[in-house]
PDB file of N, CA and C in Angstrom:
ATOM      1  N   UNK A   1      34.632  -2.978 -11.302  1.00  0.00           N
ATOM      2  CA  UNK A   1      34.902  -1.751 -12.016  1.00  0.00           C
ATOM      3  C   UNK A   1      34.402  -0.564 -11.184  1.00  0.00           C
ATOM      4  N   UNK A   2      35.483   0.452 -11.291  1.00  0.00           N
ATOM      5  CA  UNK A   2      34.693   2.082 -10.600  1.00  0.00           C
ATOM      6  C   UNK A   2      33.802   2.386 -11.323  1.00  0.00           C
ATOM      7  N   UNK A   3      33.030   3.043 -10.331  1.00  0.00           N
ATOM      8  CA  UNK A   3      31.875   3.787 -10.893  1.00  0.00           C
ATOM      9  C   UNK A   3      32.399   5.552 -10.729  1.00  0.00           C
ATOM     10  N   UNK A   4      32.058   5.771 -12.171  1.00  0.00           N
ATOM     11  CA  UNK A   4      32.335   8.145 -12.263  1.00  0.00           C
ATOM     12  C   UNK A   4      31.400   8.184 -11.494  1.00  0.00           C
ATOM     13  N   UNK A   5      31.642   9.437 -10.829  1.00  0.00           N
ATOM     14  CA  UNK A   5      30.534  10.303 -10.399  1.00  0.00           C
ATOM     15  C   UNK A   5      29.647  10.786 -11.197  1.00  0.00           C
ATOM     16  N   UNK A   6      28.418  10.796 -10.846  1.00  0.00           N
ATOM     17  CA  UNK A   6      27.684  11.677 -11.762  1.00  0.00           C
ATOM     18  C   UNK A   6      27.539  13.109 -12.239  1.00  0.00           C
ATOM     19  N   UNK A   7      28.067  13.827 -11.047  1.00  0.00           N
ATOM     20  CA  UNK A   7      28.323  14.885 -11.178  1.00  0.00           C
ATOM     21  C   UNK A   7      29.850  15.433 -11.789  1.00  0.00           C
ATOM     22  N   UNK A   8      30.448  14.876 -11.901  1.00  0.00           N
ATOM     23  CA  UNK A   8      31.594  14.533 -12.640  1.00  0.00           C
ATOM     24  C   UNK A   8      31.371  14.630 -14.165  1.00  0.00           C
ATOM     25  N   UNK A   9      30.727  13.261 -14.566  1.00  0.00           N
ATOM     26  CA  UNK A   9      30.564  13.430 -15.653  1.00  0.00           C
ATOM     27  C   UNK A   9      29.949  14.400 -16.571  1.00  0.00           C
ATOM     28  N   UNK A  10      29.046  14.738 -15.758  1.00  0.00           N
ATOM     29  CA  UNK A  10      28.189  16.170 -16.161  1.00  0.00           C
ATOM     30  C   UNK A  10      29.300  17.318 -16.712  1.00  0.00           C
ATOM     31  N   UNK A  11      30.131  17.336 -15.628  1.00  0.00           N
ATOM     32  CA  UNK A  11      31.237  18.796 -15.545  1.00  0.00           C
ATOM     33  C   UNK A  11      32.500  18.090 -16.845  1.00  0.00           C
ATOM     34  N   UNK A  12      32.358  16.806 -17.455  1.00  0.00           N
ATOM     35  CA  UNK A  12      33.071  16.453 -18.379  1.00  0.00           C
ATOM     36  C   UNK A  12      32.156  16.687 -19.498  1.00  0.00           C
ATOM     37  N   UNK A  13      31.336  16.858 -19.537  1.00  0.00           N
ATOM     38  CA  UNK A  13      30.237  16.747 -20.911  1.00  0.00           C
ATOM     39  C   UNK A  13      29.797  18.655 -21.314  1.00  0.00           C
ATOM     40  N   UNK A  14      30.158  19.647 -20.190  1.00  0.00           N
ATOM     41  CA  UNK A  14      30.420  20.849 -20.588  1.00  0.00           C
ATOM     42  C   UNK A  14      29.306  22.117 -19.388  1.00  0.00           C
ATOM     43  N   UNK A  15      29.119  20.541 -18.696  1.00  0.00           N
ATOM     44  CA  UNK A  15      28.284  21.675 -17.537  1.00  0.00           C
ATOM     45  C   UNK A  15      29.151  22.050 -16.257  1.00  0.00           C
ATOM     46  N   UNK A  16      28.226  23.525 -15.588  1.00  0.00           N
ATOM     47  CA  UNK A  16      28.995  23.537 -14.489  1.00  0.00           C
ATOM     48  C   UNK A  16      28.396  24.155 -13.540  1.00  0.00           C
ATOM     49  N   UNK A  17      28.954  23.970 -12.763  1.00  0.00           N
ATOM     50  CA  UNK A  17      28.038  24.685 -11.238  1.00  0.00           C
ATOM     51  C   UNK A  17      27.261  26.178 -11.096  1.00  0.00           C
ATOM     52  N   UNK A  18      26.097  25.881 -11.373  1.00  0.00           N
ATOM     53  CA  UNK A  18      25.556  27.467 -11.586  1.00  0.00           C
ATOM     54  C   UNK A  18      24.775  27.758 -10.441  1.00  0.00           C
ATOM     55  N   UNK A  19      25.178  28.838 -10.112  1.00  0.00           N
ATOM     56  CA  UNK A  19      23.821  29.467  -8.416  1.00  0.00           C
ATOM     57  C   UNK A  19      23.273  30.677  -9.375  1.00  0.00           C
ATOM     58  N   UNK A  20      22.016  30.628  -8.880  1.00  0.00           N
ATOM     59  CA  UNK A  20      21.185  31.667  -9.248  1.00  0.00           C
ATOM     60  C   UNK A  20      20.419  32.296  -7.893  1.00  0.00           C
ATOM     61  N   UNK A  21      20.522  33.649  -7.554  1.00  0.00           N
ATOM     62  CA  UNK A  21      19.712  34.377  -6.829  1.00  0.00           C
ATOM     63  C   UNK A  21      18.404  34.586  -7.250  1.00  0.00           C
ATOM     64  N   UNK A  22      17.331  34.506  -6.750  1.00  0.00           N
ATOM     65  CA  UNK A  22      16.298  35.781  -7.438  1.00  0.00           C
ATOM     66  C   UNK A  22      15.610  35.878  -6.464  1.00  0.00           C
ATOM     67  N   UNK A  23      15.667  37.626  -6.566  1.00  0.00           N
ATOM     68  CA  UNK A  23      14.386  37.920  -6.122  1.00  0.00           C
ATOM     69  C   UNK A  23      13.406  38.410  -6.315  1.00  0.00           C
ATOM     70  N   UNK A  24      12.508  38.316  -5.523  1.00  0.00           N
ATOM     71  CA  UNK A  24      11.194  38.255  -6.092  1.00  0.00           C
ATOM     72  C   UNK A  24      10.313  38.662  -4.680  1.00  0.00           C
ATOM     73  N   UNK A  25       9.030  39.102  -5.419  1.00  0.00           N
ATOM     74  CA  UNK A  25       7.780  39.736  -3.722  1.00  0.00           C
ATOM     75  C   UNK A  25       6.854  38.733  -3.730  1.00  0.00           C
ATOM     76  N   UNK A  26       6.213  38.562  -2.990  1.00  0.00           N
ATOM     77  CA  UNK A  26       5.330  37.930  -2.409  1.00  0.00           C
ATOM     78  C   UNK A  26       3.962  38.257  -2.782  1.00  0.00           C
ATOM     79  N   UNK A  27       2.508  37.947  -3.237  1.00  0.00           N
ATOM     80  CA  UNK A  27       1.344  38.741  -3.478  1.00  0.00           C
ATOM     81  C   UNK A  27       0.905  38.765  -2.022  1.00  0.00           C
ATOM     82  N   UNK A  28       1.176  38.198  -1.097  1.00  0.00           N
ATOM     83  CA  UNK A  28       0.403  39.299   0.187  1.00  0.00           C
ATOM     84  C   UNK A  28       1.641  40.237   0.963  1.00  0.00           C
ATOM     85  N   UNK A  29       2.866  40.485  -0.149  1.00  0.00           N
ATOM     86  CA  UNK A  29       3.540  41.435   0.886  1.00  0.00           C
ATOM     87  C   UNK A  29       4.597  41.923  -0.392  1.00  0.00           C
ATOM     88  N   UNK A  30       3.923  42.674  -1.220  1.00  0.00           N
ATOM     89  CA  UNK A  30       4.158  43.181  -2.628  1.00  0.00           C
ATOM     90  C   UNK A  30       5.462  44.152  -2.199  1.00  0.00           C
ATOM     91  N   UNK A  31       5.453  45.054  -1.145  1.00  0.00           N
ATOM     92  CA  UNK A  31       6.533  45.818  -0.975  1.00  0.00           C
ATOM     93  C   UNK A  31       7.812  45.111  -0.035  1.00  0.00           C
ATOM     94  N   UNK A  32       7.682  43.709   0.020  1.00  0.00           N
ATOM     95  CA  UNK A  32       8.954  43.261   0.783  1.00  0.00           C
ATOM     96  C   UNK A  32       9.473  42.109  -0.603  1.00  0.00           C
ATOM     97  N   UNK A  33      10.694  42.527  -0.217  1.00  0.00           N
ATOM     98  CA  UNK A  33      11.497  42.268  -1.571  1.00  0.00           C
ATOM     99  C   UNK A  33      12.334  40.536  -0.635  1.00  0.00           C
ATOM    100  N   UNK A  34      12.543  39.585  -1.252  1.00  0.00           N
ATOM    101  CA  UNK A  34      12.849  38.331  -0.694  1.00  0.00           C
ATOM    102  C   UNK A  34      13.703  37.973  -1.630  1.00  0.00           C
ATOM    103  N   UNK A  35      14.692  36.652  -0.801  1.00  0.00           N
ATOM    104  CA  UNK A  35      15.769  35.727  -1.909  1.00  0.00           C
ATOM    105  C   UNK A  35      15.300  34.446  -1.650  1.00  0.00           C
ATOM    106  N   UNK A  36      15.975  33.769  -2.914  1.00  0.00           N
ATOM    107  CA  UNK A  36      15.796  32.369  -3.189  1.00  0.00           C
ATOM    108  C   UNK A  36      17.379  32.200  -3.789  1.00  0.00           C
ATOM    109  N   UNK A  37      18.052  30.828  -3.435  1.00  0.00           N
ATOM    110  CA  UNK A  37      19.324  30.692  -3.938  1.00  0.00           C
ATOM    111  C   UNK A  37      18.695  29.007  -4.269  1.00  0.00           C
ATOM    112  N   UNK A  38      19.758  29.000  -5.887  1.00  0.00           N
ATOM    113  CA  UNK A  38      18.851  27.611  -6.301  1.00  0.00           C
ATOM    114  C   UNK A  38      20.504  27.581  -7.207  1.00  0.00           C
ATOM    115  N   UNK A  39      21.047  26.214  -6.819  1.00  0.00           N
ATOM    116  CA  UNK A  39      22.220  25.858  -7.645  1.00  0.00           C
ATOM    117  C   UNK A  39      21.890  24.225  -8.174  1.00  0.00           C
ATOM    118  N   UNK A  40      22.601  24.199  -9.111  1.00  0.00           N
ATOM    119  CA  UNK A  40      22.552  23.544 -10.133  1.00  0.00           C
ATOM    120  C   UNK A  40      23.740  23.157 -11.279  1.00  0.00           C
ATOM    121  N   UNK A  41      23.632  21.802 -11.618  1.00  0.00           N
ATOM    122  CA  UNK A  41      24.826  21.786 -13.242  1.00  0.00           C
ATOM    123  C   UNK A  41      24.098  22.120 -13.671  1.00  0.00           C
ATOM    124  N   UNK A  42      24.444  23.568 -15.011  1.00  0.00           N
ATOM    125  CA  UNK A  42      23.564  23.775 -15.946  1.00  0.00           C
ATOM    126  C   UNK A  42      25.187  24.448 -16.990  1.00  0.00           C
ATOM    127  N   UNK A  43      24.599  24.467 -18.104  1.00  0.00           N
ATOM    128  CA  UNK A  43      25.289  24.780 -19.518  1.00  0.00           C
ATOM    129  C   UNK A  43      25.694  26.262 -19.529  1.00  0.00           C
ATOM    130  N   UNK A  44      26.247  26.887 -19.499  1.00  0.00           N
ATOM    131  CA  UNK A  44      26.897  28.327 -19.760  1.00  0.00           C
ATOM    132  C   UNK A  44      26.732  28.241 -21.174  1.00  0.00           C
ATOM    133  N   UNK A  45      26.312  29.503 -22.043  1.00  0.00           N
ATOM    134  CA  UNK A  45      25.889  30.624 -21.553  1.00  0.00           C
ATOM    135  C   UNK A  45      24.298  30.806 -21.721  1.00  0.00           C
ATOM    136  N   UNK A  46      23.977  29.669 -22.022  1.00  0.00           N
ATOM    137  CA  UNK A  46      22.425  29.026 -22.050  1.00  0.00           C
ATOM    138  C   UNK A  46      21.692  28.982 -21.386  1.00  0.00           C
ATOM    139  N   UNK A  47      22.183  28.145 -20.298  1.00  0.00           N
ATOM    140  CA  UNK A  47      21.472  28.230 -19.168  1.00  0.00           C
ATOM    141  C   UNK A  47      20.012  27.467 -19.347  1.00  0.00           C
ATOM    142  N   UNK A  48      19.948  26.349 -19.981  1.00  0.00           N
ATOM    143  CA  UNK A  48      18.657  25.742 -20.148  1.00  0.00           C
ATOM    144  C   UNK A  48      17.981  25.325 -18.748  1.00  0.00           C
ATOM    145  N   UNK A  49      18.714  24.543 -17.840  1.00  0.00           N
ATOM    146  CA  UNK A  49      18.205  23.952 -17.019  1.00  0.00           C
ATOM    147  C   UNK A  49      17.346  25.141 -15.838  1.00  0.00           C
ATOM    148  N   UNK A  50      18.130  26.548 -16.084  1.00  0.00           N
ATOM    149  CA  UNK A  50      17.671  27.390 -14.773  1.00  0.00           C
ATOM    150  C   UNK A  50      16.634  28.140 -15.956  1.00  0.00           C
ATOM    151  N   UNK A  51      16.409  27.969 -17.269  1.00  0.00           N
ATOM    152  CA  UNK A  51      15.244  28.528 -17.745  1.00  0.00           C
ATOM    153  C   UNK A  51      14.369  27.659 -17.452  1.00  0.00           C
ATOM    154  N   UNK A  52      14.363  26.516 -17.603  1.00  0.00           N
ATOM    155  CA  UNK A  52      13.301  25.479 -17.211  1.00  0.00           C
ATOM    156  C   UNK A  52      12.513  25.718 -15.847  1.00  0.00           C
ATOM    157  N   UNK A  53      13.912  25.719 -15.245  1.00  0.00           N
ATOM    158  CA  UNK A  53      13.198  26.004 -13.642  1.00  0.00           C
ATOM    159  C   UNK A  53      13.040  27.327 -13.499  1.00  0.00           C
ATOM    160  N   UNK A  54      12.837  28.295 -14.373  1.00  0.00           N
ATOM    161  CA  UNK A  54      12.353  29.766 -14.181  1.00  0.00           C
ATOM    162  C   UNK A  54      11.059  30.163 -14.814  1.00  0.00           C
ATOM    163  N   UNK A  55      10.784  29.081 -15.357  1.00  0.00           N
ATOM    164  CA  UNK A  55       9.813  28.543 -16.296  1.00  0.00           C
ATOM    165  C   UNK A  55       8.569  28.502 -15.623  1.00  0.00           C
ATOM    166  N   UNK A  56       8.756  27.526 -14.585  1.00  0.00           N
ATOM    167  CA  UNK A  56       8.629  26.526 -13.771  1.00  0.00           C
ATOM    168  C   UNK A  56       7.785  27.494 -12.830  1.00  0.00           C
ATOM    169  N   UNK A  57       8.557  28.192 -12.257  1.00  0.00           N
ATOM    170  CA  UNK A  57       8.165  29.680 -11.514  1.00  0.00           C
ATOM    171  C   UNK A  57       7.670  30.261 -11.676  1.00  0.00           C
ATOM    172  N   UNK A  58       6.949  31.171 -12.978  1.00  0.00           N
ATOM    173  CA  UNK A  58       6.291  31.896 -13.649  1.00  0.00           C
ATOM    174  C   UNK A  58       4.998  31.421 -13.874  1.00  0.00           C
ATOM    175  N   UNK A  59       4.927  29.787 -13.847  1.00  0.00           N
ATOM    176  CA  UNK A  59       3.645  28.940 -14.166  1.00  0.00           C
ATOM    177  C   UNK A  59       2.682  28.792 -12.857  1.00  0.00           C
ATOM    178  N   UNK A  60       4.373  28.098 -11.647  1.00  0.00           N
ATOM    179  CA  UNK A  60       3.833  27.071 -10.360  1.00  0.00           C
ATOM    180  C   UNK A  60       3.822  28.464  -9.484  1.00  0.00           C
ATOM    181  N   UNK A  61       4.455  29.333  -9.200  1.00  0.00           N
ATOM    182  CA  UNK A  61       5.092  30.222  -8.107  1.00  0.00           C
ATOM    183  C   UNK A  61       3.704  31.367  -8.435  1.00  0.00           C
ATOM    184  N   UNK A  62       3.536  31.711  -6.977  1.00  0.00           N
ATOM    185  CA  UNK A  62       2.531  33.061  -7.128  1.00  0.00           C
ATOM    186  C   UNK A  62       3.576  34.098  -6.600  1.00  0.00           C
ATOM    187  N   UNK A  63       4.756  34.297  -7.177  1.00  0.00           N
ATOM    188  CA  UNK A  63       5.390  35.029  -6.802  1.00  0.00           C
ATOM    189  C   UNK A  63       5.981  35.857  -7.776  1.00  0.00           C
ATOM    190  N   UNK A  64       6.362  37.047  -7.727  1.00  0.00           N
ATOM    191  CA  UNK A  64       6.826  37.903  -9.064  1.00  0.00           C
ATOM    192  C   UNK A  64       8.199  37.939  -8.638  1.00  0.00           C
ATOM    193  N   UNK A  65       9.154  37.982  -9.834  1.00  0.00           N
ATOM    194  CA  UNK A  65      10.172  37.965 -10.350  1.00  0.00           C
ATOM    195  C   UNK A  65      10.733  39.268  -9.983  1.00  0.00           C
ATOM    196  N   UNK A  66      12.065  39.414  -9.549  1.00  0.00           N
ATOM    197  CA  UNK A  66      12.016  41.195  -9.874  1.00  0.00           C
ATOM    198  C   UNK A  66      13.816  41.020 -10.490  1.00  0.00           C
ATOM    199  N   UNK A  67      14.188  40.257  -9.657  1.00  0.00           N
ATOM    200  CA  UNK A  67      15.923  39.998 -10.289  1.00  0.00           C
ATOM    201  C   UNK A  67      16.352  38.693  -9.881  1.00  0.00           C
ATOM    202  N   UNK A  68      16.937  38.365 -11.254  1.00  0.00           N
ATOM    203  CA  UNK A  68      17.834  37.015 -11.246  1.00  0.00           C
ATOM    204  C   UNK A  68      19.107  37.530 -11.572  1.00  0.00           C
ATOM    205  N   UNK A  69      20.357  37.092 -10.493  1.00  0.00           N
ATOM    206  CA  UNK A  69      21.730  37.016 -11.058  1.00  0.00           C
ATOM    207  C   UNK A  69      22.290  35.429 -10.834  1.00  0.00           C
ATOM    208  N   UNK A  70      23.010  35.792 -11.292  1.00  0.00           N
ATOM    209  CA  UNK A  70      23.861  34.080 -12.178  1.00  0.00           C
ATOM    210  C   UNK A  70      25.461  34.004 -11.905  1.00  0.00           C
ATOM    211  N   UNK A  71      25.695  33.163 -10.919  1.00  0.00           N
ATOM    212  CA  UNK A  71      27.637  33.124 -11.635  1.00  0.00           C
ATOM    213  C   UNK A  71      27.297  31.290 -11.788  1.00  0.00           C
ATOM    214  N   UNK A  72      28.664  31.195 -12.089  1.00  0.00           N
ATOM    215  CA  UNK A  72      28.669  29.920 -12.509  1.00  0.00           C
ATOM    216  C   UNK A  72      30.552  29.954 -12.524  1.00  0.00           C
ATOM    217  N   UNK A  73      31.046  28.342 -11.983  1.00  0.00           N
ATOM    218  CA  UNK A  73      31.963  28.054 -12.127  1.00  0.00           C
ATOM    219  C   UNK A  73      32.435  27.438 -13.451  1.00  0.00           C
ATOM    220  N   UNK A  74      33.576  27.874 -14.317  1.00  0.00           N
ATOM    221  CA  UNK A  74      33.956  28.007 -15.477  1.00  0.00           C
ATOM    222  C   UNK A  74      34.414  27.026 -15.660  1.00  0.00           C
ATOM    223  N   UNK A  75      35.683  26.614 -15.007  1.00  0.00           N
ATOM    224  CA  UNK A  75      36.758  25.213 -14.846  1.00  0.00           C
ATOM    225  C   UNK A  75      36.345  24.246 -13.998  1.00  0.00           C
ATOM    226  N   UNK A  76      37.117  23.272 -14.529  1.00  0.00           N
ATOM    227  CA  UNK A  76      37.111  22.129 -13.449  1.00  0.00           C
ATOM    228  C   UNK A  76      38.628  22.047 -12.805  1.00  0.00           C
ATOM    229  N   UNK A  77      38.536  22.042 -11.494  1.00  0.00           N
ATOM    230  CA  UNK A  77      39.784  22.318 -10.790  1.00  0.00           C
ATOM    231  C   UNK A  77      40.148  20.993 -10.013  1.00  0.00           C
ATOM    232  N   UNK A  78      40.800  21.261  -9.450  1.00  0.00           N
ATOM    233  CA  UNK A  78      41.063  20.372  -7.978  1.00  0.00           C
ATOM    234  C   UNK A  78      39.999  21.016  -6.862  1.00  0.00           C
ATOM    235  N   UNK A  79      40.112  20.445  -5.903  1.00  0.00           N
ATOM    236  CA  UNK A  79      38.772  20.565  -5.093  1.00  0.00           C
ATOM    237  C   UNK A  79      39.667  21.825  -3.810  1.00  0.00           C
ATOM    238  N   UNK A  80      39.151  22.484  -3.659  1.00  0.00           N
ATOM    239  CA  UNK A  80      40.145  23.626  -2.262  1.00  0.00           C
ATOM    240  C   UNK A  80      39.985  23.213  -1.043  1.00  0.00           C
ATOM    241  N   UNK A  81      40.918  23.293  -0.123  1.00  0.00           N
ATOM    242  CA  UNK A  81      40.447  23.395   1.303  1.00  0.00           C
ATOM    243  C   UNK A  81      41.426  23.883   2.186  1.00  0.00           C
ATOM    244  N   UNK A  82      40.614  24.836   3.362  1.00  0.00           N
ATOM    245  CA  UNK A  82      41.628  25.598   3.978  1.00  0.00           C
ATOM    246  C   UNK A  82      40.873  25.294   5.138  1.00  0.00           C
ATOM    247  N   UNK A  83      41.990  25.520   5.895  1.00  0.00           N
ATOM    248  CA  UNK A  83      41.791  25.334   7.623  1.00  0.00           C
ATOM    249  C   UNK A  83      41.115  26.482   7.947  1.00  0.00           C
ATOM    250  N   UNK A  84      40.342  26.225   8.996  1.00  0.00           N
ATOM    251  CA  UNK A  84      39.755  27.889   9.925  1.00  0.00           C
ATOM    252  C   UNK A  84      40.822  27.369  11.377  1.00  0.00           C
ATOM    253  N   UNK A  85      40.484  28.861  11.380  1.00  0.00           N
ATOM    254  CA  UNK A  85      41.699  29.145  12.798  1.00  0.00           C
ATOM    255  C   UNK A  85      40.848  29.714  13.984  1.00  0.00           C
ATOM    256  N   UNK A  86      39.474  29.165  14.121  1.00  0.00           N
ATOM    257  CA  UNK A  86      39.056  29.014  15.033  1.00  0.00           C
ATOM    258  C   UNK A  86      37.726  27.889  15.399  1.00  0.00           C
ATOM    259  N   UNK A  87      37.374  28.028  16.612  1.00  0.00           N
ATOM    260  CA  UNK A  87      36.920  26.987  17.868  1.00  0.00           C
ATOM    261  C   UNK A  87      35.488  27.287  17.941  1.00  0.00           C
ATOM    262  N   UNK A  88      34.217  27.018  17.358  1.00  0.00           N
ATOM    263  CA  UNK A  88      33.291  27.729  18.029  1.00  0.00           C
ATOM    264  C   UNK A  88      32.581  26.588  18.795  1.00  0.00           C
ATOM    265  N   UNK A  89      32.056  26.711  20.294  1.00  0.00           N
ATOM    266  CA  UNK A  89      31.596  25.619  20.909  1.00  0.00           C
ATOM    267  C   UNK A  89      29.834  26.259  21.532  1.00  0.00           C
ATOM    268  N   UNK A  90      28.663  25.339  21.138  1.00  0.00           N
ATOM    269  CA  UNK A  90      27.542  25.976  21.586  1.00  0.00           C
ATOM    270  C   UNK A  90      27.090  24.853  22.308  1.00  0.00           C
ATOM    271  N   UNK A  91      26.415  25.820  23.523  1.00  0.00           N
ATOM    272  CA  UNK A  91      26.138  25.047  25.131  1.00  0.00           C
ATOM    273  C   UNK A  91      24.633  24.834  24.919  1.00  0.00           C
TER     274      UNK A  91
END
């Protein structure tokens, strides 16, 4: 018998691909502003799993918060792919 993907099933049960930015400063460098990109299946418009792990941050992280943005893929599609039309070669 096949085995589903797991991530599959997830995106059948009502989750979907969520990236979250945030940034946030540093306590020894309060005026430099930094990113973190953290993706994940998580639930629209809830978002439990990236509260957990924002949670998570606020407890474990000595780092302050300053902005989180969020997209998240809505549908489940067919998968895309496009050719690049170029060559890059490193010596």
């Amino acid at each position: 018998m096949m085995e589903i993907d797991r991530d599959f099933t997830s995106q059948l049960n009502g989750k979907r691909l969520t990236t979250a930015e945030i940034l946030y400063y540093l306590p020894d460098h309060p005026s430099l502003l930094q990113s973190f990109l953290w993706q994940t299946n998580d639930m629209a418009p809830r978002y439990p799993r990236l509260l957990r792990f924002l949670s998570f941050w606020r407890q474990e992280i000595h780092a302050v918060i300053h902005t989180v943005r969020i997209a998240h893929r809505g549908l489940i599609g067919p998968a895309e792919w496009s050719s690049a039309d170029i060559e890059l070669r490193l010596n």
